[in-house]
N, C-alpha and C. Protein backbone atom coordinates (compact mmCIF):
# COMPACT_ATOMS: atom_id res chain seq x y z
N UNK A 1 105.67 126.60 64.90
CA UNK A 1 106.35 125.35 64.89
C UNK A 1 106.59 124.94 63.43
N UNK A 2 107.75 124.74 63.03
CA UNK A 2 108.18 124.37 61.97
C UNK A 2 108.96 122.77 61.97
N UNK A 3 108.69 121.82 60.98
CA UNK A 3 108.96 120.63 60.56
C UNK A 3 110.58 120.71 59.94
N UNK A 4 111.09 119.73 60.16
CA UNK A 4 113.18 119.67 60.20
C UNK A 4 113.05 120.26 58.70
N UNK A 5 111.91 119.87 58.51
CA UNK A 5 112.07 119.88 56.62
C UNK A 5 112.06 121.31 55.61
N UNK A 6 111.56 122.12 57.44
CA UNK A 6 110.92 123.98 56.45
C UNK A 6 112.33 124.29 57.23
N UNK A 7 112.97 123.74 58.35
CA UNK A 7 113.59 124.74 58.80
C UNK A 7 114.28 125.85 57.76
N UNK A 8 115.18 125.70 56.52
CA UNK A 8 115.77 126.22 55.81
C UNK A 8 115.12 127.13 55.08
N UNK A 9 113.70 127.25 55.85
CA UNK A 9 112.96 128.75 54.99
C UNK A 9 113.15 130.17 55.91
N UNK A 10 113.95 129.30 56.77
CA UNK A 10 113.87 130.29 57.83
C UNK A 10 115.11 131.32 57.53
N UNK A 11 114.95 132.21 58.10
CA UNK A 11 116.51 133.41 58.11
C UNK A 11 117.35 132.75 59.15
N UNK A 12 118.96 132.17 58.49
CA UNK A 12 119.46 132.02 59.31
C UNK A 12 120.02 133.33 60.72
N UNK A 13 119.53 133.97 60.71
CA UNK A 13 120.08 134.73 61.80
C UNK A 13 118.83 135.06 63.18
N UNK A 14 117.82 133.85 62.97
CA UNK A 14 117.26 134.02 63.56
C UNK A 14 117.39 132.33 64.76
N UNK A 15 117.17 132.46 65.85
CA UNK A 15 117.34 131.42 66.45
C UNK A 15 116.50 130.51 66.42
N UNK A 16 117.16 129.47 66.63
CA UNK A 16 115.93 127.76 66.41
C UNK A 16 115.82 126.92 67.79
N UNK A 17 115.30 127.08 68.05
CA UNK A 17 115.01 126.26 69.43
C UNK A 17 114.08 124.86 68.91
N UNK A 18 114.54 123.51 70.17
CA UNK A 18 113.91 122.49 69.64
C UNK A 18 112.71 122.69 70.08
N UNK A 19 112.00 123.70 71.05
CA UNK A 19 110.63 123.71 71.25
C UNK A 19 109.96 124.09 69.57
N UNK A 20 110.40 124.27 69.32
CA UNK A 20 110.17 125.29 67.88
C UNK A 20 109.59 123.99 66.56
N UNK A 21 110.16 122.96 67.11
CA UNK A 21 110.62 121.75 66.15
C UNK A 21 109.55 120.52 66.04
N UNK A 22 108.66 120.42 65.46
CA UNK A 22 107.64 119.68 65.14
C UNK A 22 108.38 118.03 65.88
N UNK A 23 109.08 117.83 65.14
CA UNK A 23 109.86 116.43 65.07
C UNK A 23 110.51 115.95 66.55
N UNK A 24 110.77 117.30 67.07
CA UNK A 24 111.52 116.84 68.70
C UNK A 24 110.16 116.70 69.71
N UNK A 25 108.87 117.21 69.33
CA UNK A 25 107.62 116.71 70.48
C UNK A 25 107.16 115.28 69.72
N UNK A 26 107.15 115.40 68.31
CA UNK A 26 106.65 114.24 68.34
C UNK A 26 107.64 112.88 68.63
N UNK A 27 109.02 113.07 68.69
CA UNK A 27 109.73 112.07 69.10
C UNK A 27 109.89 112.01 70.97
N UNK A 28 109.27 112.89 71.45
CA UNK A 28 109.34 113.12 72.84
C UNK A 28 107.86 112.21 72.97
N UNK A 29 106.53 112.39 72.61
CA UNK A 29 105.59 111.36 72.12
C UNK A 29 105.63 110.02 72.16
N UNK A 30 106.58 110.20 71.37
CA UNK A 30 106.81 108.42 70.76
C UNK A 30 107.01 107.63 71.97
N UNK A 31 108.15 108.47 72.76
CA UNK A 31 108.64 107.89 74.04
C UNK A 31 107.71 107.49 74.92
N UNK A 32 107.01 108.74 75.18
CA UNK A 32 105.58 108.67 75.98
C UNK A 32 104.82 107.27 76.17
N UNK A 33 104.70 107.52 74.73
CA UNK A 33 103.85 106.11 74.72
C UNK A 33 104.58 104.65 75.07
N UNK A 34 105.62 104.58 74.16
CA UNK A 34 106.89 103.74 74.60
C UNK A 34 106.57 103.18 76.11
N UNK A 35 107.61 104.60 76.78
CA UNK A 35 107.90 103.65 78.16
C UNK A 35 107.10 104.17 79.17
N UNK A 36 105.93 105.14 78.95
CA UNK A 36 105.04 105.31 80.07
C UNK A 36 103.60 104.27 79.97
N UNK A 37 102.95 104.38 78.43
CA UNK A 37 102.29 103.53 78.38
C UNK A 37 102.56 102.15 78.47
N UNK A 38 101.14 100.94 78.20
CA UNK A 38 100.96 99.76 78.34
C UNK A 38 100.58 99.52 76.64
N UNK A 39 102.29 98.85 76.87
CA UNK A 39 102.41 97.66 75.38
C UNK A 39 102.16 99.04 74.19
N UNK A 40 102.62 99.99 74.28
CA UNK A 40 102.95 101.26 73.50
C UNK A 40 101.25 102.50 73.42
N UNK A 41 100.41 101.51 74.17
CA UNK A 41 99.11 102.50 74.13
C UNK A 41 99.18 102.95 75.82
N UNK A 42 98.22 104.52 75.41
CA UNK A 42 97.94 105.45 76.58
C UNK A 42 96.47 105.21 76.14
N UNK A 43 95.44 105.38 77.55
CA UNK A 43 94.17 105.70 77.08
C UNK A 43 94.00 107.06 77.43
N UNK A 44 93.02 107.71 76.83
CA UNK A 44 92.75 108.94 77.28
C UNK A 44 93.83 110.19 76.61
N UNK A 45 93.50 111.10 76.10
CA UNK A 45 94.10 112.95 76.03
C UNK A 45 94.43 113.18 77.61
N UNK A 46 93.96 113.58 78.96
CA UNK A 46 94.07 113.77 79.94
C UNK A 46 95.24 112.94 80.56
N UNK A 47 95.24 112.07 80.37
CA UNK A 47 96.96 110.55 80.90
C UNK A 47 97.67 111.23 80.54
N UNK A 48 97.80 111.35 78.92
CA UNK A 48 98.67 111.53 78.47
C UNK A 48 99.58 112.81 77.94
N UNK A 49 98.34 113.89 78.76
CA UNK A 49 98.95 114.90 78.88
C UNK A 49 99.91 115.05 80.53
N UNK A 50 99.18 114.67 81.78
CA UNK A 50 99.48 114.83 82.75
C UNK A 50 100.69 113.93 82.91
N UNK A 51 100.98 112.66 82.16
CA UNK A 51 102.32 111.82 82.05
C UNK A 51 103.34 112.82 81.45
N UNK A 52 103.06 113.41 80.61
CA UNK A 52 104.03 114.56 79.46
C UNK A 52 104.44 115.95 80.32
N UNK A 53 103.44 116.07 81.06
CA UNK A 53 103.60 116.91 82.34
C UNK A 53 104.83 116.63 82.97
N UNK A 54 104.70 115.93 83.10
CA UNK A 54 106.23 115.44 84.33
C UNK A 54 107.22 114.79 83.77
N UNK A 55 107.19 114.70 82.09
CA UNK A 55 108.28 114.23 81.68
C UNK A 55 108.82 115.52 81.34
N UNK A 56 108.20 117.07 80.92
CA UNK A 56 108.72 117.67 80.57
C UNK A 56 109.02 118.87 81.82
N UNK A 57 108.50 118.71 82.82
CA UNK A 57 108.73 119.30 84.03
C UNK A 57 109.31 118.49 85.03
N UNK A 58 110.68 117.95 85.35
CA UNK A 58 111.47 117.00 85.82
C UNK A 58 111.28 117.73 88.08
N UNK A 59 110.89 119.13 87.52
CA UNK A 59 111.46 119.75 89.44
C UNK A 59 109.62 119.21 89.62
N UNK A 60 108.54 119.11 88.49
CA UNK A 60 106.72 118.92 89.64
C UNK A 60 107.09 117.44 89.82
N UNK A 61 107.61 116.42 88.57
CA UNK A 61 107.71 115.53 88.69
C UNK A 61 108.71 114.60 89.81
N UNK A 62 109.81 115.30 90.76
CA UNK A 62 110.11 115.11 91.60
C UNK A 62 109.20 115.06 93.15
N UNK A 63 108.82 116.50 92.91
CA UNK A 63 108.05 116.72 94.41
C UNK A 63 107.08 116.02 94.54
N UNK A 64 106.31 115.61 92.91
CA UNK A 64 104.82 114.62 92.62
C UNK A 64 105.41 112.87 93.62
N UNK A 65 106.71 112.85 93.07
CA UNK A 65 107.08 111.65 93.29
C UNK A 65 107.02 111.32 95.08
N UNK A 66 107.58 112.18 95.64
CA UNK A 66 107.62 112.43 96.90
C UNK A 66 106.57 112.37 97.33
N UNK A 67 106.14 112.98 97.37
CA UNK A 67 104.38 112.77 97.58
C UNK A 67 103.32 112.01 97.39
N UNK A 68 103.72 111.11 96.65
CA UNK A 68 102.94 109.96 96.04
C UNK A 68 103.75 108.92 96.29
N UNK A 69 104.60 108.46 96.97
CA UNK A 69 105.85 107.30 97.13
C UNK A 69 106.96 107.80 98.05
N UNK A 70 106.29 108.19 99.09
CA UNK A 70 107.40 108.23 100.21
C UNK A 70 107.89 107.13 100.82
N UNK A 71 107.79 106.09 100.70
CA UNK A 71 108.14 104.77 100.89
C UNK A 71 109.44 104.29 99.76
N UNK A 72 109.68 105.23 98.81
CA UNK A 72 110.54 104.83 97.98
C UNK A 72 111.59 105.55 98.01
N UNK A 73 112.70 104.85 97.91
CA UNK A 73 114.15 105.22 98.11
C UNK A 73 114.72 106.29 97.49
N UNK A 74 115.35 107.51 97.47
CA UNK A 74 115.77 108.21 96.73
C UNK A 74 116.64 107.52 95.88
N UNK A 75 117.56 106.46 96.48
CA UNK A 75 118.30 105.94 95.19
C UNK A 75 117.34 105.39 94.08
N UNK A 76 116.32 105.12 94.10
CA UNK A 76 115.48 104.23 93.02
C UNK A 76 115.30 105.41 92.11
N UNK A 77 115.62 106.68 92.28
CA UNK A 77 114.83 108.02 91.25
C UNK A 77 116.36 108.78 91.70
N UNK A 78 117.18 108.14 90.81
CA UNK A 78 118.32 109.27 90.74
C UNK A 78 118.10 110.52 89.67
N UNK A 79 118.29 111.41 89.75
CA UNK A 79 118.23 112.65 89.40
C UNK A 79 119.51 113.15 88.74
N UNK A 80 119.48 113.89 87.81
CA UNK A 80 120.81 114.30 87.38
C UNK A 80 120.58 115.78 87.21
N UNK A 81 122.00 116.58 86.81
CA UNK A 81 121.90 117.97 86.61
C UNK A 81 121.40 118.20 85.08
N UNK A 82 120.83 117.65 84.29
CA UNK A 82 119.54 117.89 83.12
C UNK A 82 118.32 117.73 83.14
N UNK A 83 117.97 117.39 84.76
CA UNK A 83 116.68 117.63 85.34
C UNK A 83 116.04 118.09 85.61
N UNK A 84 116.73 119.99 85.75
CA UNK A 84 116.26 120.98 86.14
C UNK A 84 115.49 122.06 85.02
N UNK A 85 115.63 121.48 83.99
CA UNK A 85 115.40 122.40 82.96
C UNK A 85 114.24 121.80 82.60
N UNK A 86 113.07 122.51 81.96
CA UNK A 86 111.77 122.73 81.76
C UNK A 86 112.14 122.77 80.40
N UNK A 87 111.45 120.71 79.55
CA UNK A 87 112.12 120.96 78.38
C UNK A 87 111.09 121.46 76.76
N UNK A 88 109.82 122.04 77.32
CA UNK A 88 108.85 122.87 76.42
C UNK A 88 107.89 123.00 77.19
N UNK A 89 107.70 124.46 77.28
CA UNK A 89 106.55 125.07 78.38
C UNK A 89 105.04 124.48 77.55
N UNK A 90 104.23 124.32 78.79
CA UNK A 90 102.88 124.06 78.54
C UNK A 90 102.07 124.83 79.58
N UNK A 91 100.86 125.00 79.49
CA UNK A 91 99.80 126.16 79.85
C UNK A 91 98.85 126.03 80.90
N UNK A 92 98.13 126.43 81.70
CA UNK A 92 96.93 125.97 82.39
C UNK A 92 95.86 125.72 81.14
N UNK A 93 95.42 124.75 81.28
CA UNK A 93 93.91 124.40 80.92
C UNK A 93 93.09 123.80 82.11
N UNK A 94 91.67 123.78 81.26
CA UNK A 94 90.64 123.40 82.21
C UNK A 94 90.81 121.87 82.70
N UNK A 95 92.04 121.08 82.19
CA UNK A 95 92.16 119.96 82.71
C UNK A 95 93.43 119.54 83.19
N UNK A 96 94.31 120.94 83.92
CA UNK A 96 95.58 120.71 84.01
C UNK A 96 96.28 120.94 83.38
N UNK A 97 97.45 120.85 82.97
CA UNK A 97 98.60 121.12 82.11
C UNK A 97 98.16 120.51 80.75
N UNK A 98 98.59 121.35 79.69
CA UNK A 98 98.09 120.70 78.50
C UNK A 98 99.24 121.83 77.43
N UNK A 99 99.45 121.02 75.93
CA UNK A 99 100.19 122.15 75.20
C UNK A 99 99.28 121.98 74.20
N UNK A 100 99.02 123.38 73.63
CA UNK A 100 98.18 123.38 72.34
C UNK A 100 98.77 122.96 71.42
N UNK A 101 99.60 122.48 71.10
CA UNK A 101 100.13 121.38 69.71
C UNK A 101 99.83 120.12 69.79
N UNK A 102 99.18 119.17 71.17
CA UNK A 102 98.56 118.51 70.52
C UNK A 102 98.19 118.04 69.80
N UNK A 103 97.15 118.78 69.35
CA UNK A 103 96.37 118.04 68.13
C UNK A 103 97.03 117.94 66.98
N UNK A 104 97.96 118.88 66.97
CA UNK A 104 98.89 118.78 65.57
C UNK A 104 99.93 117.99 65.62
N UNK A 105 100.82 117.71 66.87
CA UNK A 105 101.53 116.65 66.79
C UNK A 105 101.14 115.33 66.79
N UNK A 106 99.88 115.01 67.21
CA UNK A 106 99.11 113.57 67.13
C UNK A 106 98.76 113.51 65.72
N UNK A 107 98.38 114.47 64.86
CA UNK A 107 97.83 114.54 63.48
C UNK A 107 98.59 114.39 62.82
N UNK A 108 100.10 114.79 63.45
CA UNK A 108 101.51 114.21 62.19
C UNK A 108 102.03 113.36 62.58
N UNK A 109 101.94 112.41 64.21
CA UNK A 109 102.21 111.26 64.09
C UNK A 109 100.86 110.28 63.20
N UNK A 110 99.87 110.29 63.44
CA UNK A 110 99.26 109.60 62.70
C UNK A 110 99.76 109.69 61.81
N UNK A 111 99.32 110.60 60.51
CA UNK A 111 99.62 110.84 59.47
C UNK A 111 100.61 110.31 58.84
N UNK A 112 102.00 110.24 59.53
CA UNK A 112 102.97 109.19 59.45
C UNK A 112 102.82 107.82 60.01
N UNK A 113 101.79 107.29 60.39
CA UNK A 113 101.61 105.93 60.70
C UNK A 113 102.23 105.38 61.64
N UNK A 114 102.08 106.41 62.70
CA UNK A 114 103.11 105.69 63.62
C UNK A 114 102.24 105.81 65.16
N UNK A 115 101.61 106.24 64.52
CA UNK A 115 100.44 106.16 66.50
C UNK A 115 98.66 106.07 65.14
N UNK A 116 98.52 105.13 66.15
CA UNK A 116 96.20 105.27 65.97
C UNK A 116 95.71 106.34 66.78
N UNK A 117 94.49 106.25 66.29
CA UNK A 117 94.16 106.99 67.78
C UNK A 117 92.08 106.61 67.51
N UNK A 118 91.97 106.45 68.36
CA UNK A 118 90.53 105.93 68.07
C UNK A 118 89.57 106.08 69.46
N UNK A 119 88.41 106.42 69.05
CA UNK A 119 87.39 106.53 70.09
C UNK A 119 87.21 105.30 70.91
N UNK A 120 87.23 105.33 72.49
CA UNK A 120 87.42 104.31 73.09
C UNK A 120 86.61 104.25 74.21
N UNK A 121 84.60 104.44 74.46
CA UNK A 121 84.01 104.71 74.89
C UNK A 121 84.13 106.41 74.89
N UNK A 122 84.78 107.27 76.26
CA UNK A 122 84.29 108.71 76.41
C UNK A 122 85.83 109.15 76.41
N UNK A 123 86.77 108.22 75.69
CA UNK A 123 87.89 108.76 75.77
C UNK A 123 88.64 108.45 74.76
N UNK A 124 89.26 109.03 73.96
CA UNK A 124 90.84 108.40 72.54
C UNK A 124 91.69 107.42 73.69
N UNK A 125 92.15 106.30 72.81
CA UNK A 125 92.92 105.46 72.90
C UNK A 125 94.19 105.63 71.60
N UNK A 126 95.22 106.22 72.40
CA UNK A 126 96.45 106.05 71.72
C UNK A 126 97.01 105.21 71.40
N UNK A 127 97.73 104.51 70.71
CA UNK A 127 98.48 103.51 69.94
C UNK A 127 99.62 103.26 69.17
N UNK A 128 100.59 102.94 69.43
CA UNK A 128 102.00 102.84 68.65
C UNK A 128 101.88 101.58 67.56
N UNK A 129 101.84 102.43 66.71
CA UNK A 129 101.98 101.44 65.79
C UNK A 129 103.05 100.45 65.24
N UNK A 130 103.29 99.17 64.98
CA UNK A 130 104.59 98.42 65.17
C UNK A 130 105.52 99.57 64.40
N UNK A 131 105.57 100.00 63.19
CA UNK A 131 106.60 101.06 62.84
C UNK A 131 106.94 102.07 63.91
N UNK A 132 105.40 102.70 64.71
CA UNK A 132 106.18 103.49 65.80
C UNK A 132 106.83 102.83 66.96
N UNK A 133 106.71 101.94 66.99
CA UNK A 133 107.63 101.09 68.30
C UNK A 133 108.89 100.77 68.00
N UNK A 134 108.82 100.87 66.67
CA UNK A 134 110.45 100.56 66.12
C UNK A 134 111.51 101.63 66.35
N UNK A 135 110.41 102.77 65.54
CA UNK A 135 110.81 104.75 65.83
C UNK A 135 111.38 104.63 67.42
N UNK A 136 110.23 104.35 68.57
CA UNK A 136 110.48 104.85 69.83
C UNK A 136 111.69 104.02 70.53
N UNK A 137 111.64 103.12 69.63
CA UNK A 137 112.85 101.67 70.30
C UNK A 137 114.11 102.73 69.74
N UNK A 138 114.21 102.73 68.57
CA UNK A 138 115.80 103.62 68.14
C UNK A 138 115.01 104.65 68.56
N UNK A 139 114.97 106.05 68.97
CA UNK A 139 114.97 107.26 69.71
C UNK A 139 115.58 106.68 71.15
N UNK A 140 114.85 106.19 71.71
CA UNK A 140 115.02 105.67 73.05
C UNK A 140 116.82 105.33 73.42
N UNK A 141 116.82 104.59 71.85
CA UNK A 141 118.71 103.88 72.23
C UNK A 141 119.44 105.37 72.02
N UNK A 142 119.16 106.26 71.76
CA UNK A 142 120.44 107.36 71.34
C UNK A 142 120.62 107.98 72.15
N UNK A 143 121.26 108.55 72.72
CA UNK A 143 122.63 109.10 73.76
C UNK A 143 121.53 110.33 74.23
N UNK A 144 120.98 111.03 73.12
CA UNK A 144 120.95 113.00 73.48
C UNK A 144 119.60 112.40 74.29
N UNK A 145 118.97 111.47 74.11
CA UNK A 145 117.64 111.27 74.97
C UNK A 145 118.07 110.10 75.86
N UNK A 146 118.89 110.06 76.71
CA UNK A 146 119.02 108.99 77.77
C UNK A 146 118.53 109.71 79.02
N UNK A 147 118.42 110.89 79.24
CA UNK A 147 118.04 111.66 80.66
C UNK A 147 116.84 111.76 80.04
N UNK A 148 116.00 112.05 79.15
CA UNK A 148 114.42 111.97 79.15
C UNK A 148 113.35 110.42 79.09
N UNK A 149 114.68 109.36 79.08
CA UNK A 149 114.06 107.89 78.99
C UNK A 149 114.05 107.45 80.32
N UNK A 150 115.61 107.71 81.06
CA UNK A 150 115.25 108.04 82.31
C UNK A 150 114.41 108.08 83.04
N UNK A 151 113.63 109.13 82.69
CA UNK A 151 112.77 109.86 83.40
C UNK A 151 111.52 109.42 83.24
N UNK A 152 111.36 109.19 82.03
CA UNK A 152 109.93 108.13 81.42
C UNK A 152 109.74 107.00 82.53
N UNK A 153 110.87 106.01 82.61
CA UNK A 153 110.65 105.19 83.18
C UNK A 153 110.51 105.21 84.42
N UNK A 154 110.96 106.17 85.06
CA UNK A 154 110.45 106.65 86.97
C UNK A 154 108.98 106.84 86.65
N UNK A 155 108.58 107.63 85.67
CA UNK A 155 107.65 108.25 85.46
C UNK A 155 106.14 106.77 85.66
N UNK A 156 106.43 106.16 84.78
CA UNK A 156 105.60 105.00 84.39
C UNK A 156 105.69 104.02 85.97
N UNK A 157 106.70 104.13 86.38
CA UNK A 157 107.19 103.63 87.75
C UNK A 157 106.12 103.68 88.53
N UNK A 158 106.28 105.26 88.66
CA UNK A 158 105.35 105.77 90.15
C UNK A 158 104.19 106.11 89.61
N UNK A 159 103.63 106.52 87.94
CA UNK A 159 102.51 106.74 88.16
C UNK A 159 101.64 106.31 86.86
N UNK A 160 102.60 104.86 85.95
CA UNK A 160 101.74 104.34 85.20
C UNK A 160 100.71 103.69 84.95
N UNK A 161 100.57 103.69 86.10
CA UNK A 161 99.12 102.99 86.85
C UNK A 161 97.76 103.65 87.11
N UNK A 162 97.90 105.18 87.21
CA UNK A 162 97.27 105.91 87.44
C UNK A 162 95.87 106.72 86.23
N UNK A 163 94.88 107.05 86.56
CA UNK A 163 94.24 107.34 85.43
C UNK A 163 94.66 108.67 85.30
N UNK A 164 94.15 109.23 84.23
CA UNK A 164 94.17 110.95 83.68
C UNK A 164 94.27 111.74 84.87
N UNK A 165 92.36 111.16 85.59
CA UNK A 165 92.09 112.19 86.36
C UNK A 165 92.27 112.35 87.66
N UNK A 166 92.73 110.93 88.33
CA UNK A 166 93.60 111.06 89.21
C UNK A 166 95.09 111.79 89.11
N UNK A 167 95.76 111.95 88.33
CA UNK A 167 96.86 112.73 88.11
C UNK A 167 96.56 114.18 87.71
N UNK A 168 95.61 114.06 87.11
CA UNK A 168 95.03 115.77 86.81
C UNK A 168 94.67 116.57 88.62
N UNK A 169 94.26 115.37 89.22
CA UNK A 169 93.68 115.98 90.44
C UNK A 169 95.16 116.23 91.68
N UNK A 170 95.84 114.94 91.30
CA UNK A 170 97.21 114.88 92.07
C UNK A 170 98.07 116.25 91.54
N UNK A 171 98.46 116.64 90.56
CA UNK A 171 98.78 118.03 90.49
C UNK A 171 98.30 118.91 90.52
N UNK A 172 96.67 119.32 90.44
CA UNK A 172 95.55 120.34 91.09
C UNK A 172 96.44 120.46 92.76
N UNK A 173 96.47 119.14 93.31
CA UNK A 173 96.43 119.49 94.79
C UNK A 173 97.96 119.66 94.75
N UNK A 174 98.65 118.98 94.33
CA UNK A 174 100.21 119.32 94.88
C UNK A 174 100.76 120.79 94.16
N UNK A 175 100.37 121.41 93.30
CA UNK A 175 100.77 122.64 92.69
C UNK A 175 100.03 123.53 92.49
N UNK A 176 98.80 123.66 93.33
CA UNK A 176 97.76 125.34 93.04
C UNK A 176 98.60 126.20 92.82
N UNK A 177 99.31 126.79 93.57
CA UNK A 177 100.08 128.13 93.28
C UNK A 177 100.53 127.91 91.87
N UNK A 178 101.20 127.23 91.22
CA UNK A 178 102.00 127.17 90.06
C UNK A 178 101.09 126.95 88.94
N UNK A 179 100.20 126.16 89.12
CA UNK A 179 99.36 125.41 87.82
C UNK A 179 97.82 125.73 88.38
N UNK A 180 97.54 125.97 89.50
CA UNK A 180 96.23 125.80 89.87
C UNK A 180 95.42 127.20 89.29
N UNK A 181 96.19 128.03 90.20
CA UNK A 181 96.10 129.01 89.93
C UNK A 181 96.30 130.50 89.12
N UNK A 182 96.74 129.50 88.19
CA UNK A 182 97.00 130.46 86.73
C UNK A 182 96.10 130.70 86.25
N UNK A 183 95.89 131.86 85.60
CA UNK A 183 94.86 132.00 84.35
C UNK A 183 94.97 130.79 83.64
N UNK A 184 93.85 130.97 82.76
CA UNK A 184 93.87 130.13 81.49
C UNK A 184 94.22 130.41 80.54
N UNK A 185 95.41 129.22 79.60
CA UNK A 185 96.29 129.57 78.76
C UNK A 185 97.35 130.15 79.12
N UNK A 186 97.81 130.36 80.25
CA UNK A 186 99.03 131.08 80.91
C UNK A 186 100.39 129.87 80.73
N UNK A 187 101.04 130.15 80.36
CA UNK A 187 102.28 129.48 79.97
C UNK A 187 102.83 128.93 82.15
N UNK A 188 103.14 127.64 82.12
CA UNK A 188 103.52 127.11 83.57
C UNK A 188 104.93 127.00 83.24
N UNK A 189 105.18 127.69 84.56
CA UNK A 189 106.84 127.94 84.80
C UNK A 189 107.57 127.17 86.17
């Protein structure tokens, strides 16, 4: 993973993907916190991986929805054709879906002052900092991320209410074959 800033060390004849791109998870982040969390904080690593789960997997985060809110209208969760695409693979871990950049994208949003992050009894408490709420407010308004704000906000909808490990457990049960039952560290497809 390279920062917007090394890209140009690179050989142009080699391809750049935004998974590749320091700056496009941590602005996918920003959002996170934005419009899934409460008042720009997530508690917990585990939330806020299993929320990122289904923002970046739009086909678990459908069937999750179904399954958890069959009482709710399909018109309330319109869907579009940029829904289908899986927009940076993440892995089995021992707590569900998780991407090992993590720690490095939380370490360069801090670092840039734009999320806290602080021990909060047996769990980190995330935090947008007023500069990052400003960041996630303009990301949020621009055009190329209107189908992933979208989606945030169904997201926070149906399951911002929810803790880590109830959602860690709600995709244990709704996806063994896919996520359950992967090795560990196996890239989820």
């Amino acid at each position: 993973m390279r920062s917007v800033n090394r890209i140009g060390t690179r050989a142009v004849s080699l391809p750049l993907l935004a998974d590749d791109v320091v700056e496009f998870h941590a602005a996918r982040l920003l959002l996170l916190f934005s419009l899934c969390g409460i008042s720009g904080r997530i508690d917990g690593l585990t939330k806020m991986a299993k929320l990122d789960f289904f923002a970046r997997y739009p086909e678990f985060f459908a069937a999750a929805r179904k399954a958890s809110a069959p009482d709710q209208a399909d018109d309330d969760f319109p869907e579009s054709e940029s829904d289908t695409a899986i927009e940076g693979a993440m892995v089995r871990h021992h707590y569900g879906p998780w991407d090992k950049r993590y720690y490095h994208i939380l370490a360069y949003l801090e670092a840039k002052c734009l999320i806290t992050v602080a021990r909060h009894g047996n769990a980190y408490r995330l935090c947008l900092t007023e500069d990052g709420k400003k960041r996630a407010k303009a990301i949020a308004g621009r055009a190329s991320f209107g189908p992933l704000v979208d989606r945030m906000r169904q997201i926070k909808k149906v399951f911002g209410n929810k803790s880590g490990s109830t959602l860690k457990n709600l995709i244990y049960r709704l996806f063994d074959e896919q996520v359950g039952q992967r090795p560990m560290g196996e890239v989820i497809t």
